[in-house]
PDB file of N, CA and C in Angstrom:
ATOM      1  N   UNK A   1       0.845  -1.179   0.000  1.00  0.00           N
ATOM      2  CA  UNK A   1       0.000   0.000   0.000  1.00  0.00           C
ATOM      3  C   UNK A   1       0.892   1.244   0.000  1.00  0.00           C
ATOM      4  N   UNK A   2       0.591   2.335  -1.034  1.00  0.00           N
ATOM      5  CA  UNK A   2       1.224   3.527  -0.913  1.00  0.00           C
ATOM      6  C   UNK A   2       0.890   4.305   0.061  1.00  0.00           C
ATOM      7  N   UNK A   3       1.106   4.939   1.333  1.00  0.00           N
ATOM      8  CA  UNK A   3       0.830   5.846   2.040  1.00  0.00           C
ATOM      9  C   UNK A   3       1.926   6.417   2.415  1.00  0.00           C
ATOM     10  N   UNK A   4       1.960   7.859   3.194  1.00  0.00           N
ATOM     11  CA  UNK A   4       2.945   8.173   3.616  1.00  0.00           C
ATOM     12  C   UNK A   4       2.056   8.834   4.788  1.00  0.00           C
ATOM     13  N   UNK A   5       2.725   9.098   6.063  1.00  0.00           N
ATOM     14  CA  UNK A   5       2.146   9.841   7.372  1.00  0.00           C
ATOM     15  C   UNK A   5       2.630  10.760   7.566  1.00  0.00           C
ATOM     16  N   UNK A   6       2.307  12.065   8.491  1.00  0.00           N
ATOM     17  CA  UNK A   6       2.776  13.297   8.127  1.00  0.00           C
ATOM     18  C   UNK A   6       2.567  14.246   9.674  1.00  0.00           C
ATOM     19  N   UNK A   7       2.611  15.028  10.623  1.00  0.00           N
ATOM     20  CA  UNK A   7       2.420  15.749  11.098  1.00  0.00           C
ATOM     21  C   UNK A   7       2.158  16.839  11.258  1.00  0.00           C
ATOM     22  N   UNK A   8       0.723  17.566  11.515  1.00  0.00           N
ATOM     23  CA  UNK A   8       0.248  18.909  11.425  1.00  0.00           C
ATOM     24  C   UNK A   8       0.459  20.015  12.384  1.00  0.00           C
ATOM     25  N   UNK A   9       1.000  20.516  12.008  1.00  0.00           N
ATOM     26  CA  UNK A   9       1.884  22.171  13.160  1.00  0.00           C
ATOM     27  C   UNK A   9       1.352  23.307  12.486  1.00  0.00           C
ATOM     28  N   UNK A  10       1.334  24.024  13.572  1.00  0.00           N
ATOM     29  CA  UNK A  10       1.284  25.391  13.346  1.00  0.00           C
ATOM     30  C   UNK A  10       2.147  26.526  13.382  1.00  0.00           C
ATOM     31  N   UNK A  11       3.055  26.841  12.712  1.00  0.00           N
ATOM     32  CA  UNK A  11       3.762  27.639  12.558  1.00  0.00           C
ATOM     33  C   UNK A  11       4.033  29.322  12.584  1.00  0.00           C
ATOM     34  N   UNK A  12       3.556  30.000  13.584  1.00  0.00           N
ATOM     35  CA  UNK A  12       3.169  31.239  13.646  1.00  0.00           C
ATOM     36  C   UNK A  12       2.273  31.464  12.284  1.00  0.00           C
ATOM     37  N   UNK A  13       0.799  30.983  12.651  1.00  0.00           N
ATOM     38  CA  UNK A  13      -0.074  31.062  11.351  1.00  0.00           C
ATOM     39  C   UNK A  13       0.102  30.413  10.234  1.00  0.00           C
ATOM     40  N   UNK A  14       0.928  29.620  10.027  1.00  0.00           N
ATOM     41  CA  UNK A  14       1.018  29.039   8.703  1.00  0.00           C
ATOM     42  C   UNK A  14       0.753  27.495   9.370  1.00  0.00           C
ATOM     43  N   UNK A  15       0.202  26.664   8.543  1.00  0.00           N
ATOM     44  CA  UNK A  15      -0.078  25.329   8.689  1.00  0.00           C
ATOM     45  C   UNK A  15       1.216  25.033   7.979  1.00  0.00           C
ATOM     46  N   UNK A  16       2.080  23.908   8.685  1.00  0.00           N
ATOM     47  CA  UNK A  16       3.094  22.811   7.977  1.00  0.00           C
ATOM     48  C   UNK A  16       3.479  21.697   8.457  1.00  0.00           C
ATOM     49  N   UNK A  17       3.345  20.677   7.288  1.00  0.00           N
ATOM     50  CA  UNK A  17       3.234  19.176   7.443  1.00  0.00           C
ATOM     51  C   UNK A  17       4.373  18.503   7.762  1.00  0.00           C
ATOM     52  N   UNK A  18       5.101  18.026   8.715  1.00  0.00           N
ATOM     53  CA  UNK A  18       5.957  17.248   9.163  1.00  0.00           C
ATOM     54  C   UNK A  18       6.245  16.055   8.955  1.00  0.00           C
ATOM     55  N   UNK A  19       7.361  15.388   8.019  1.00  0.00           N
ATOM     56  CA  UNK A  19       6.951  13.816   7.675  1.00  0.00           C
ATOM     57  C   UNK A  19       7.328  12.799   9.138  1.00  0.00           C
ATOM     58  N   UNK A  20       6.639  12.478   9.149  1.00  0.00           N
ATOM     59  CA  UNK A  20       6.713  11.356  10.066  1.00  0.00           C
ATOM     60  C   UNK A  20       7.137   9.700   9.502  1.00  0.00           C
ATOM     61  N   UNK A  21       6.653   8.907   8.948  1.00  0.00           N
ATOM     62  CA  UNK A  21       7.643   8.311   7.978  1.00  0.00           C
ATOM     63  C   UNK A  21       8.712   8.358   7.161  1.00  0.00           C
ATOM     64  N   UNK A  22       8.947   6.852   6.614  1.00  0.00           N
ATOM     65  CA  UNK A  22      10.553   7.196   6.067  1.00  0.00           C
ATOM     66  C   UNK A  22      10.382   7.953   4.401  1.00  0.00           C
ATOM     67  N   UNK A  23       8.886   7.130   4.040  1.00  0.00           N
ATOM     68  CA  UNK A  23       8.957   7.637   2.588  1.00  0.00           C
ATOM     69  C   UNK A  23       8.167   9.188   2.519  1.00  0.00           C
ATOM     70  N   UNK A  24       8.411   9.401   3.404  1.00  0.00           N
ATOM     71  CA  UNK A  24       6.977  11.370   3.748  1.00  0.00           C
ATOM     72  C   UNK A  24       8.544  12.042   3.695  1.00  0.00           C
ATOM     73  N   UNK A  25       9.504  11.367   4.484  1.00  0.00           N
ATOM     74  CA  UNK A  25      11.157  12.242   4.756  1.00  0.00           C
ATOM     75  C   UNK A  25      11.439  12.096   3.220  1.00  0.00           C
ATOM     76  N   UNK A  26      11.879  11.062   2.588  1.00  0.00           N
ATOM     77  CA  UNK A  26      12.183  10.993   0.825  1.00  0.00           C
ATOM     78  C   UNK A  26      11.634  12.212   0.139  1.00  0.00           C
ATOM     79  N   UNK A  27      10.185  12.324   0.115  1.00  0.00           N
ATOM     80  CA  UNK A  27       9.108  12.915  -0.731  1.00  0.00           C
ATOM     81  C   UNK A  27       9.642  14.849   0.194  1.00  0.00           C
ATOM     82  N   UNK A  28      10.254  14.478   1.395  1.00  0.00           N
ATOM     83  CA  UNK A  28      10.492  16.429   1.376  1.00  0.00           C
ATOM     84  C   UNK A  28      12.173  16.435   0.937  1.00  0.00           C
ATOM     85  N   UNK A  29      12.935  15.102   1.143  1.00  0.00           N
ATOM     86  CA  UNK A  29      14.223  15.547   0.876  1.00  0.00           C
ATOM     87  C   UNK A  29      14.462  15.840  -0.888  1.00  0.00           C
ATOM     88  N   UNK A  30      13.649  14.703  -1.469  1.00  0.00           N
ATOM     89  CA  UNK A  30      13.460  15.258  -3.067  1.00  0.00           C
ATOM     90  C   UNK A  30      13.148  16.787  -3.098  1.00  0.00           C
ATOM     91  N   UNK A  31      12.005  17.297  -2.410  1.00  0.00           N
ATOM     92  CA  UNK A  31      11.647  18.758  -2.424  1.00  0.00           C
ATOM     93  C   UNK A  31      12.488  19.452  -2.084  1.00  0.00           C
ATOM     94  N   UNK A  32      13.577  19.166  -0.938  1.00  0.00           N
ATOM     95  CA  UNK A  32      14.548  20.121  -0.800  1.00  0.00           C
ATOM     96  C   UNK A  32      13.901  21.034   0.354  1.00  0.00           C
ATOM     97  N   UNK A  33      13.209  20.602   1.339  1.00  0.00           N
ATOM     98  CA  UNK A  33      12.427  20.881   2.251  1.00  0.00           C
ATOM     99  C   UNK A  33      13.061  19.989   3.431  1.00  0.00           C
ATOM    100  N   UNK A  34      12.586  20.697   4.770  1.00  0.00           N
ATOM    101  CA  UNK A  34      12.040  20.080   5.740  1.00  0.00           C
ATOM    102  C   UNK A  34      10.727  19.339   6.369  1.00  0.00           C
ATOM    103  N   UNK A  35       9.698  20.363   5.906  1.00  0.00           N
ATOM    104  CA  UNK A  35       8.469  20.121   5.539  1.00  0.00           C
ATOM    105  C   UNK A  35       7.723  19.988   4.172  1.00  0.00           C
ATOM    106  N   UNK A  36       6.592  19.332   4.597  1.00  0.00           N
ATOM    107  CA  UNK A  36       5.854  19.232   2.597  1.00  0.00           C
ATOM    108  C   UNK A  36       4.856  20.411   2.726  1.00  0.00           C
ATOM    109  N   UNK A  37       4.882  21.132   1.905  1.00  0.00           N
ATOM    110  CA  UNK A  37       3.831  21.532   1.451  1.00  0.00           C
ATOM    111  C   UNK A  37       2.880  21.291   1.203  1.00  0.00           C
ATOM    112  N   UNK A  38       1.891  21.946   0.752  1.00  0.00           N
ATOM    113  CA  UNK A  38       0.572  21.439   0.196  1.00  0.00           C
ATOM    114  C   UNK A  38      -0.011  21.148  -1.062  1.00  0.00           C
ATOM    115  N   UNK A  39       1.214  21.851  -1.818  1.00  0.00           N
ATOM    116  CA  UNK A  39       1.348  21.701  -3.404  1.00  0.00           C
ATOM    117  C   UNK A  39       2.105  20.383  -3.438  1.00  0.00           C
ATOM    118  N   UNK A  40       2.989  20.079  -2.710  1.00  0.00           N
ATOM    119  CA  UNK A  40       3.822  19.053  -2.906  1.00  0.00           C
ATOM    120  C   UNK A  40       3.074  17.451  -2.003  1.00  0.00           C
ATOM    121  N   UNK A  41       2.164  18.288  -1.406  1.00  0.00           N
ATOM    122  CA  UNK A  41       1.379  16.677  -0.875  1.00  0.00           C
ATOM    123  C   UNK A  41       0.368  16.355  -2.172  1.00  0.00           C
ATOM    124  N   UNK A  42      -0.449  17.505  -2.992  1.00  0.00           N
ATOM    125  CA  UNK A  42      -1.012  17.296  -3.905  1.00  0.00           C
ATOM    126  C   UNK A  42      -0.736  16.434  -4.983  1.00  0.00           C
ATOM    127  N   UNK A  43       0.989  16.643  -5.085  1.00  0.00           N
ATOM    128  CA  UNK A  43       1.988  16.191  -6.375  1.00  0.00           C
ATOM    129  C   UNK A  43       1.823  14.532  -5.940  1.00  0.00           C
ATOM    130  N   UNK A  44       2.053  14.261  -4.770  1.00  0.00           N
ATOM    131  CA  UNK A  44       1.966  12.737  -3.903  1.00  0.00           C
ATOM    132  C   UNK A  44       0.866  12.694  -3.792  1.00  0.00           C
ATOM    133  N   UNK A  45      -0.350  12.800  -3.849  1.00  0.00           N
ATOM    134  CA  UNK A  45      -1.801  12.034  -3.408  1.00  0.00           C
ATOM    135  C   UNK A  45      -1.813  12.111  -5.516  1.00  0.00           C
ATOM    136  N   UNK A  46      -1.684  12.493  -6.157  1.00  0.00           N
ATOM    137  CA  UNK A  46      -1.511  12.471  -7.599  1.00  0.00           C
ATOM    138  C   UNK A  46      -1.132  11.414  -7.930  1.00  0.00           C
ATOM    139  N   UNK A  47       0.055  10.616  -7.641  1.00  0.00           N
ATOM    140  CA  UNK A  47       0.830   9.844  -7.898  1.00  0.00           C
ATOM    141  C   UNK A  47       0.203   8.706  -7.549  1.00  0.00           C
ATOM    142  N   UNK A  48      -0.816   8.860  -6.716  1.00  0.00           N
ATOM    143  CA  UNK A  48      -1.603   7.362  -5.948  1.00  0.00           C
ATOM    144  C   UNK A  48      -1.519   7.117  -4.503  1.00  0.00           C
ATOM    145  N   UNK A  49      -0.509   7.952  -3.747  1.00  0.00           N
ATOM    146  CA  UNK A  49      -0.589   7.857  -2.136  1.00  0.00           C
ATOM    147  C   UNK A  49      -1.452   8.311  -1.115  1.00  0.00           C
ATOM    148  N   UNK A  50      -1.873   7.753  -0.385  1.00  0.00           N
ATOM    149  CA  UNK A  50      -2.524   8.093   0.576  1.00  0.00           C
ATOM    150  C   UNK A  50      -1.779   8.599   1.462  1.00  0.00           C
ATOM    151  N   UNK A  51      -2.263   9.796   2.048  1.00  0.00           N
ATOM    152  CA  UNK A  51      -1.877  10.999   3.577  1.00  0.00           C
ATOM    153  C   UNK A  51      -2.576  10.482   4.471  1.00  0.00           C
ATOM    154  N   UNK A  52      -2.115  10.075   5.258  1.00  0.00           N
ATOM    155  CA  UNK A  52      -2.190  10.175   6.875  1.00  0.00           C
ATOM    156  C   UNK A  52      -1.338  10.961   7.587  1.00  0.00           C
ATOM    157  N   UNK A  53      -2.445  11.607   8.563  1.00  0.00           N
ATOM    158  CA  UNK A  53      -2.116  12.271   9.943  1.00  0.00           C
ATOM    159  C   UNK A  53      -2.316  12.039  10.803  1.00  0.00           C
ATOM    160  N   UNK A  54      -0.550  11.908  11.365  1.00  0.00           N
ATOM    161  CA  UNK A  54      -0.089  11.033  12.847  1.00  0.00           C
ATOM    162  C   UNK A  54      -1.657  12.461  13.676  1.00  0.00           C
ATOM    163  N   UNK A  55      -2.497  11.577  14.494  1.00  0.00           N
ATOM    164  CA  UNK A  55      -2.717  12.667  16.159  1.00  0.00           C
ATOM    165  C   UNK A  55      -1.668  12.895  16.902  1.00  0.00           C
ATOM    166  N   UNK A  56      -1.686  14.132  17.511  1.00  0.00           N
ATOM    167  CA  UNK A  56      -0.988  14.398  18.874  1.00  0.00           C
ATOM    168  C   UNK A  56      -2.013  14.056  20.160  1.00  0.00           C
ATOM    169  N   UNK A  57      -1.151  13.503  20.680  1.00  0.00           N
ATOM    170  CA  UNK A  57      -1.767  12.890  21.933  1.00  0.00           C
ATOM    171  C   UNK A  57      -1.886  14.551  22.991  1.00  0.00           C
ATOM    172  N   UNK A  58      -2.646  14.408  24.123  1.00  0.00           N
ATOM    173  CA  UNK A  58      -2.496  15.532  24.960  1.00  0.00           C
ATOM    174  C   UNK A  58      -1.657  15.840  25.718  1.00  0.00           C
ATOM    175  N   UNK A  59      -1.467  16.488  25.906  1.00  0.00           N
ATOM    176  CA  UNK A  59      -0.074  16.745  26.647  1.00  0.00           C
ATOM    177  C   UNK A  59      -1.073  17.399  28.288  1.00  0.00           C
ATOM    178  N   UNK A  60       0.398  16.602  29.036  1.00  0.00           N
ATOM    179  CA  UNK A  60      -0.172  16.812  30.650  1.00  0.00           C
ATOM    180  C   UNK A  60       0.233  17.889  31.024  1.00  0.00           C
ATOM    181  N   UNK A  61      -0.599  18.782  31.737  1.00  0.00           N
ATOM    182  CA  UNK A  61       0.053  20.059  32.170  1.00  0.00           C
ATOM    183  C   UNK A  61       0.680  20.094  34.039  1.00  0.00           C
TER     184      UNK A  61
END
């Protein structure tokens, strides 16, 4: 199965996707990124992969 998993942050207002797998890290090091974009997750769900997003669990205060 093609998928890759990814992590959602917020970046002083900007949304950016964090790869969390090995082939989500490939798909930003090809980009020349740290993170994927949203143009560049488009380019990968194109290709036939499925996105998943890891949850963050809660954090204890």
């Amino acid at each position: 199965m093609k998928e890759i998993t990814v992590r959602i942050r917020n970046n002083y207002g900007t949304t950016v996707y964090y790869p969390v797998c090995i082939n989500a890290a490939h798909f930003a090091q090809i980009a020349g990124t740290k993170t994927l974009g949203i143009q560049t997750i488009a380019h990968i769900k194109a290709m036939g992969y499925t996105v998943k997003v890891q949850q963050t669990e809660p954090q204890e205060l």
